[in-house]
Protein backbone atom coordinates (compact mmCIF):
# COMPACT_ATOMS: atom_id res chain seq x y z
CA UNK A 1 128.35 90.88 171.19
CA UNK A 2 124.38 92.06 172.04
CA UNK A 3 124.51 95.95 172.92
CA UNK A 4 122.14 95.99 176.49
CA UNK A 5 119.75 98.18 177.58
CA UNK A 6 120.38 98.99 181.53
CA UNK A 7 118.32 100.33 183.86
CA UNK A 8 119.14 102.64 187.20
CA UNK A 9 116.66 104.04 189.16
CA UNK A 10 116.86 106.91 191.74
CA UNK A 11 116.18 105.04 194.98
CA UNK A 12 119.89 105.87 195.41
CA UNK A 13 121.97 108.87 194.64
CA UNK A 14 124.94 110.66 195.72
CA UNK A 15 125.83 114.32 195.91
CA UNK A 16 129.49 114.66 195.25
CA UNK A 17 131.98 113.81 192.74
CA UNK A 18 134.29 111.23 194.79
CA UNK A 19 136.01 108.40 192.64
CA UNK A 20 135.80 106.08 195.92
CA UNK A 21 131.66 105.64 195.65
CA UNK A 22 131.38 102.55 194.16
CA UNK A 23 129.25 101.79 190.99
CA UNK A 24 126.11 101.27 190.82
CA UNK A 25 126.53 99.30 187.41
CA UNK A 26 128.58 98.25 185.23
CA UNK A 27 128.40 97.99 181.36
CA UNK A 28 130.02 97.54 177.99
CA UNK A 29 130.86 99.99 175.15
CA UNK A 30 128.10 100.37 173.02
CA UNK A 31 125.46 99.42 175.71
CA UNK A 32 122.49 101.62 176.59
CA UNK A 33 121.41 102.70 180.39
CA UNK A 34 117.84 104.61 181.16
CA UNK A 35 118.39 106.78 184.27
CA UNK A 36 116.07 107.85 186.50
CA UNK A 37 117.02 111.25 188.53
CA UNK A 38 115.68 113.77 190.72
CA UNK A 39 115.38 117.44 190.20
CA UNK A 40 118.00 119.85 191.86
CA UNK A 41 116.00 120.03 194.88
CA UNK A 42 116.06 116.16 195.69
CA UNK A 43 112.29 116.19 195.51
CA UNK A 44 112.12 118.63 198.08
CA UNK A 45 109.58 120.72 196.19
CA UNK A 46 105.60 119.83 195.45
CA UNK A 47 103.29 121.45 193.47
CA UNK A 48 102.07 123.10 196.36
CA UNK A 49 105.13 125.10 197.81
CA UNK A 50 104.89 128.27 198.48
CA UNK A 51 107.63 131.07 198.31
CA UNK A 52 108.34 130.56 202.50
CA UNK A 53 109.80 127.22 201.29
CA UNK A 54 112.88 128.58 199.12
CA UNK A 55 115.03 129.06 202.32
CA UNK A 56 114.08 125.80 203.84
CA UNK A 57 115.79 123.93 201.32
CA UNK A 58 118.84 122.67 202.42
CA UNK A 59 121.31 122.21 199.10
CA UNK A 60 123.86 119.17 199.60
CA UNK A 61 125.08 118.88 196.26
CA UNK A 62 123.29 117.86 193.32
CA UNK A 63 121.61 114.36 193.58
CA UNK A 64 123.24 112.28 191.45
CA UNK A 65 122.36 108.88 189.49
CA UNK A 66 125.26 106.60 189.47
CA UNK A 67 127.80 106.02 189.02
CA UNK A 68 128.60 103.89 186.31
CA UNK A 69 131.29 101.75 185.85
CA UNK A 70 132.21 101.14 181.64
CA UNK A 71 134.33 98.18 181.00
CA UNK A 72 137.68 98.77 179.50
CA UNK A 73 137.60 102.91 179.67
CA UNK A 74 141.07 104.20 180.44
CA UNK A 75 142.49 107.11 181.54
CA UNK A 76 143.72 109.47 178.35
CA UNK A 77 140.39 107.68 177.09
CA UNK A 78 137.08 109.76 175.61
CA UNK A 79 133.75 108.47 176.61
CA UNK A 80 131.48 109.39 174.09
CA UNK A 81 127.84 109.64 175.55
CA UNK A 82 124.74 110.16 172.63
CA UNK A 83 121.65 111.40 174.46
CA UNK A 84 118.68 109.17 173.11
CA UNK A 85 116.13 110.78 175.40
CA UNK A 86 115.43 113.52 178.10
CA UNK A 87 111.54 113.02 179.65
CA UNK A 88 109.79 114.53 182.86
CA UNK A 89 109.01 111.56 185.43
CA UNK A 90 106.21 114.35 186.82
CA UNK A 91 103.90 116.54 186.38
CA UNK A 92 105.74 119.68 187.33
CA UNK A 93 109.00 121.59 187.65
CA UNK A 94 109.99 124.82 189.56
CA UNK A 95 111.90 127.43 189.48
CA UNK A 96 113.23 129.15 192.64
CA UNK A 97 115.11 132.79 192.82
CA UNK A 98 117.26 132.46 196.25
CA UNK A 99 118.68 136.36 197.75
CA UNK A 100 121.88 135.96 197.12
CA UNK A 101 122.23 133.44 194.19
CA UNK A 102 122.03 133.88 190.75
CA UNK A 103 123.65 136.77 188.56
CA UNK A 104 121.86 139.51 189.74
CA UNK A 105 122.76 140.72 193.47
CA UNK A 106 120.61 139.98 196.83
CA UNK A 107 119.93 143.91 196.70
CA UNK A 108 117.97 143.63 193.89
CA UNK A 109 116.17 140.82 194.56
CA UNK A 110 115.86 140.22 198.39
CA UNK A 111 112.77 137.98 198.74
CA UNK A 112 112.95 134.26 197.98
CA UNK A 113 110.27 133.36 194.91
CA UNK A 114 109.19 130.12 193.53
CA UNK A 115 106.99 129.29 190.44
CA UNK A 116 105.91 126.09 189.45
CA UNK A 117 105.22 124.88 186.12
CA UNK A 118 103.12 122.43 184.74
CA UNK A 119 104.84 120.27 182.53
CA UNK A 120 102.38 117.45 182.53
CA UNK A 121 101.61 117.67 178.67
CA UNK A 122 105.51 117.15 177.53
CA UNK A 123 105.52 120.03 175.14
CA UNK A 124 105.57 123.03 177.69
CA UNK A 125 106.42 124.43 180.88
CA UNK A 126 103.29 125.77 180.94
CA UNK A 127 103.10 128.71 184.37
CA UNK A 128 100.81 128.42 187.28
CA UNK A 129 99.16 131.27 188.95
CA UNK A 130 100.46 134.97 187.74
CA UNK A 131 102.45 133.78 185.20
CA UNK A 132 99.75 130.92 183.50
CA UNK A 133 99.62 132.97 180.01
CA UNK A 134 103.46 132.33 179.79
CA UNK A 135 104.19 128.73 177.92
CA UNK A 136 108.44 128.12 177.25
CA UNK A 137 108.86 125.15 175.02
CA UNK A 138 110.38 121.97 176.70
CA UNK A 139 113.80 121.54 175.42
CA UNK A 140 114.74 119.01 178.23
CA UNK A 141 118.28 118.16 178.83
CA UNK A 142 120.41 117.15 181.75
CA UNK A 143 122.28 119.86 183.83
CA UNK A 144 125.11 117.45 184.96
CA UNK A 145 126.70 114.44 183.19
CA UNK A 146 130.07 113.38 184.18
CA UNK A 147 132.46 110.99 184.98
CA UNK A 148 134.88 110.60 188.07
CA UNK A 149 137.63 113.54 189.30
CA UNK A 150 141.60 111.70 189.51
CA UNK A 151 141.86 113.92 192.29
CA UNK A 152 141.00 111.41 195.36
CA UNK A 153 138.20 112.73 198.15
CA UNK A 154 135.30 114.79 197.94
CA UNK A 155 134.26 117.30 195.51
CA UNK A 156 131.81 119.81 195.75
CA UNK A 157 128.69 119.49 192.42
CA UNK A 158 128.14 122.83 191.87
CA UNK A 159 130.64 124.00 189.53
CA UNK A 160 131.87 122.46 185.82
CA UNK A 161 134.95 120.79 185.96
CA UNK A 162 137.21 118.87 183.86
CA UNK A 163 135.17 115.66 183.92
CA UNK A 164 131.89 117.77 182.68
CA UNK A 165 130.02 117.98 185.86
CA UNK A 166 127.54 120.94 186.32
CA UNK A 167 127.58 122.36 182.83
CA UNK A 168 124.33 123.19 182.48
CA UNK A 169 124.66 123.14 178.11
CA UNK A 170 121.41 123.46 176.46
CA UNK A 171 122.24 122.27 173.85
CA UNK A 172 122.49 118.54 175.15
CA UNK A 173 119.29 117.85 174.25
CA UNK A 174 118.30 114.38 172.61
CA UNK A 175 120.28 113.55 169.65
CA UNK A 176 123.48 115.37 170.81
CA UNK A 177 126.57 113.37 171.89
CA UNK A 178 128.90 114.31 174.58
CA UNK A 179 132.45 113.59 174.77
CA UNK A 180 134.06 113.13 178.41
CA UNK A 181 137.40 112.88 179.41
CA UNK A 182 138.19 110.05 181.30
CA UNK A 183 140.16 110.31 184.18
CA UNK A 184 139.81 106.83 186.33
CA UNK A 185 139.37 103.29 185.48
CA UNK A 186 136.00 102.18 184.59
CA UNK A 187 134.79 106.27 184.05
CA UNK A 188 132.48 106.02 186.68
CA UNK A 189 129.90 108.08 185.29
CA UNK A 190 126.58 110.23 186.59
CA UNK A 191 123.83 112.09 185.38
CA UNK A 192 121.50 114.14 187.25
CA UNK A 193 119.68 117.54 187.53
CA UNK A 194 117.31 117.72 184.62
CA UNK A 195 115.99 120.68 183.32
CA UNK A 196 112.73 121.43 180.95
CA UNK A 197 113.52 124.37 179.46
CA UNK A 198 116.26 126.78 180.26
CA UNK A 199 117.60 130.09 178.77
CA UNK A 200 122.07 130.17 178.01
CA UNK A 201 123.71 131.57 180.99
CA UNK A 202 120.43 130.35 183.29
CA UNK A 203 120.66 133.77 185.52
CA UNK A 204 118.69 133.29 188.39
CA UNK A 205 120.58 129.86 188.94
CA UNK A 206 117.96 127.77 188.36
CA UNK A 207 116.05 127.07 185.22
CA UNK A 208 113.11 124.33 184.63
CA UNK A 209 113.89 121.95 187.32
CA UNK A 210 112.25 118.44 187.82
CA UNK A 211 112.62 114.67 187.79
CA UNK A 212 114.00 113.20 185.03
CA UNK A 213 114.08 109.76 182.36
CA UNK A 214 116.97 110.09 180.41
CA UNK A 215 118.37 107.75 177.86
CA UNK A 216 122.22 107.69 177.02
CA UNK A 217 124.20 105.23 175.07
CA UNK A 218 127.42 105.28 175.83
CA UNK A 219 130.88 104.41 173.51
CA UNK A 220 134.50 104.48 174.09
CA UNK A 221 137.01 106.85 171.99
CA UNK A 222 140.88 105.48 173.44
CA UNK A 223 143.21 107.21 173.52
CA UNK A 224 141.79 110.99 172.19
CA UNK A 225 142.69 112.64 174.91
CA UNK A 226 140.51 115.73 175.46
CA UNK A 227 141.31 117.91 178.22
CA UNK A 228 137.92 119.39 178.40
CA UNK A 229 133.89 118.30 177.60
CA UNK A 230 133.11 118.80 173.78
CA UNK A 231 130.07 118.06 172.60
CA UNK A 232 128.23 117.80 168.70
CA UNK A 233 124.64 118.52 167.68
CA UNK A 234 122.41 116.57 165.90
CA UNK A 235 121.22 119.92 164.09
CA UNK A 236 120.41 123.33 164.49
CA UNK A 237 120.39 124.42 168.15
CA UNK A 238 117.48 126.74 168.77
CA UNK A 239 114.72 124.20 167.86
CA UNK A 240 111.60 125.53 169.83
CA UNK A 241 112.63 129.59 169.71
CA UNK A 242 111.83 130.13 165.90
CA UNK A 243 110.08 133.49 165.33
CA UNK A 244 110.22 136.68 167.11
CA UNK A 245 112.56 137.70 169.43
CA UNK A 246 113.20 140.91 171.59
CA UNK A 247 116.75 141.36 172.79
CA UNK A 248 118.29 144.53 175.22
CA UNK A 249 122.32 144.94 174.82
CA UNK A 250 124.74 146.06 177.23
CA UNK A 251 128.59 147.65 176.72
CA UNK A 252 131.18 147.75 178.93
CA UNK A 253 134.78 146.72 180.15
CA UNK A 254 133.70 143.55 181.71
CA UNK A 255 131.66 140.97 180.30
CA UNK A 256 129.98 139.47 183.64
CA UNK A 257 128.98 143.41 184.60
CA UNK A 258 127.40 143.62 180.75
CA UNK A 259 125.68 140.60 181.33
CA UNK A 260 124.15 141.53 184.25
CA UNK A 261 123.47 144.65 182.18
CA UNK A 262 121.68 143.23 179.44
CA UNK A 263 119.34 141.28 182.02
CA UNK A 264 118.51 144.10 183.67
CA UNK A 265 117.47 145.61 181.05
CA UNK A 266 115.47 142.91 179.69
CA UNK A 267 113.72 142.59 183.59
CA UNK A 268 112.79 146.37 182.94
CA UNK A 269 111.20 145.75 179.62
CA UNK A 270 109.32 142.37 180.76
CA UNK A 271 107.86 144.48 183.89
CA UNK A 272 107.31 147.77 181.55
CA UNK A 273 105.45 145.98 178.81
CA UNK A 274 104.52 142.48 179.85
CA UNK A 275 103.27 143.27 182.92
CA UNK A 276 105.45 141.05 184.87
CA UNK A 277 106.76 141.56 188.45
CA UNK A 278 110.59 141.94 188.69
CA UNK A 279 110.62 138.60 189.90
CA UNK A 280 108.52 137.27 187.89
CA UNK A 281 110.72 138.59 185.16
CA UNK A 282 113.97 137.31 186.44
CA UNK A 283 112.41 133.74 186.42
CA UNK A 284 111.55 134.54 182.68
CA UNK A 285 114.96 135.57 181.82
CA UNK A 286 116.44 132.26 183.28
CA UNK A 287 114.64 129.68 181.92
CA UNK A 288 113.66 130.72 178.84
CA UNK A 289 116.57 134.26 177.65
CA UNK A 290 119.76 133.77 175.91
CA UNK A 291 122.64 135.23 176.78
CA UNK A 292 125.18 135.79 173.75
CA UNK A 293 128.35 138.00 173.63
CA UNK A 294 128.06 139.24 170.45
CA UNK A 295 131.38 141.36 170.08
CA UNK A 296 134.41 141.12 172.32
CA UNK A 297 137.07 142.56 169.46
CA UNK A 298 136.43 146.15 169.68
CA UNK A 299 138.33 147.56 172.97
CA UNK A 300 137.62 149.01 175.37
CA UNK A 301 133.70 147.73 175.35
CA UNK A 302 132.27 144.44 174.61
CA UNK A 303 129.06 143.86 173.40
CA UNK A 304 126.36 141.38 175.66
CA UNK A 305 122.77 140.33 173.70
CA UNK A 306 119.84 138.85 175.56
CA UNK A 307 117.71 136.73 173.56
CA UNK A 308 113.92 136.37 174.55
CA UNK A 309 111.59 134.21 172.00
CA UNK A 310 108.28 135.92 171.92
CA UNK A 311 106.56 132.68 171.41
CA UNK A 312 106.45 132.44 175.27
CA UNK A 313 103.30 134.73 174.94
CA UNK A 314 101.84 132.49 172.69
CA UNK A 315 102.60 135.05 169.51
CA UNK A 316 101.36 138.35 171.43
């Protein structure tokens, strides 16, 4: 049998994880599907919103591409999903900080703030306006892949589940593969939710967001039986953030509090000596800072690390 190529546009989407929506498609093992998808904001945003517009978005769930359907794919099955290719569809992407959302409390940062980036040459997220000397490398990958819940009705996006979902990884950039449970006939899967460029732990809860052409090939496992998403690289995992990097740290009792600890701290330094505002900053520290717990043996404190490659400042 002749692997297929597939395509599934985004005239269509959905914006909940329901194993009743019907698919879209259906395929065989081994077959190939190009996805297009809209950005987290279901094309609300343009490149000319303003700040005023973050809290007239209305969030329904992420828009989803889908779902699906892959012959033969069991329950107690794996469906192994290789990433072939992750490409804006436009010129830009955004990101939004929302009072309220995010890590860091709505009495720190009170005022919605959006910045759009130009990602129009494939290679950066290049900022517009205050933040134009700032470039973050594109390391584009989707924020949700997953198949269908067992559990019948509705089922809210946001958060990662069993059955992938909203894991925002990343790492799943082109040449990594994914491994899903599957939990219904058929898989049903969906992709959606794209980002350019986005820092581990993406703090302000948003990170490079835009429309998205991604390419996935897609292969059964039966019968492996994974409980949870893994996933395996193609290679090393922090292509685009070679060179210098300045980190802050954070102890405590309680690794959420130390993150928020060590990205405060990292604000401060990015307002102190880049000149940035703080929310400026806290954009920076989402799409482009990594988040690592770098000791959690020696009680009572744990150790939180946040990563920031210089190279944003193009080596100043």
């Amino acid at each position: 049998m002749i692997n297929q190529q597939h395509f599934l546009d985004a005239s269509v989407v959905h914006y909940e994880w329901n194993n009743a929506i019907p698919a879209r498609l259906e395929i065989e093992a081994g077959d190939t599907v190009v996805f297009e998808t809209r950005d987290a904001s279901d094309e609300f945003y343009t490149p000319r919103s303003t700040h005023e517009d973050v809290m007239r978005r209305v969030f329904k769930g992420h828009p989803l591409t889908g779902p699906v359907r892959i012959c033969g794919a069991r329950p107690g099955d794996v469906l192994a999903v290789e990433i072939i290719d992750v490409a804006p569809r436009a010129s830009f992407g955004w990101t939004n900080v929302r009072p309220g959302r995010g890590l860091l409390p709505e009495s720190e940062f009170s005022r919605p703030f959006l910045q759009i980036w130009d990602v129009s040459d494939g290679r950066f997220a290049r900022g517009m306006h205050a933040m134009r000397d700032i470039a973050v490398p594109l390391e584009p990958f989707p924020g949700v892949m997953g198949v269908a819940l067992d559990d019948a009705g509705s089922h809210n996006t946001a958060p990662p589940r069993k059955n992938g979902g909203n894991m925002d990884i990343k790492q799943l950039t082109a040449g990594t593969t994914v491994f899903l449970p599957v939990w219904v006939d058929g898989a049903l899967f969906s992709v959606g939710d794209a980002h350019g460029a986005q820092g581990d732990g993406e703090v302000c809860i948003t990170a490079v967001e835009m429309n998205a052409r991604i390419t996935l090939k897609f292969e059964l496992q039966p019968g492996r039986n994974l409980t949870e998403p893994q996933l395996r690289t193609s290679g090393a995992i922090a292509r685009a953030t070679s060179g210098p990097h300045y980190a802050t740290t954070a102890h405590g009792t309680d690794l959420y509090q130390c993150a928020r600890q060590a990205v405060r701290h990292m604000i401060d330094h990015l307002v102190r000596h880049r000149g940035l505002s703080r929310e400026e900053a806290y954009i920076l520290c989402s799409v482009a800072v990594d988040l690592k717990v770098s000791e959690i043996v020696d009680a009572p404190n744990w150790i939180v690390s946040a990563f920031l490659p210089e190279m944003v400042f193009g080596g100043k």
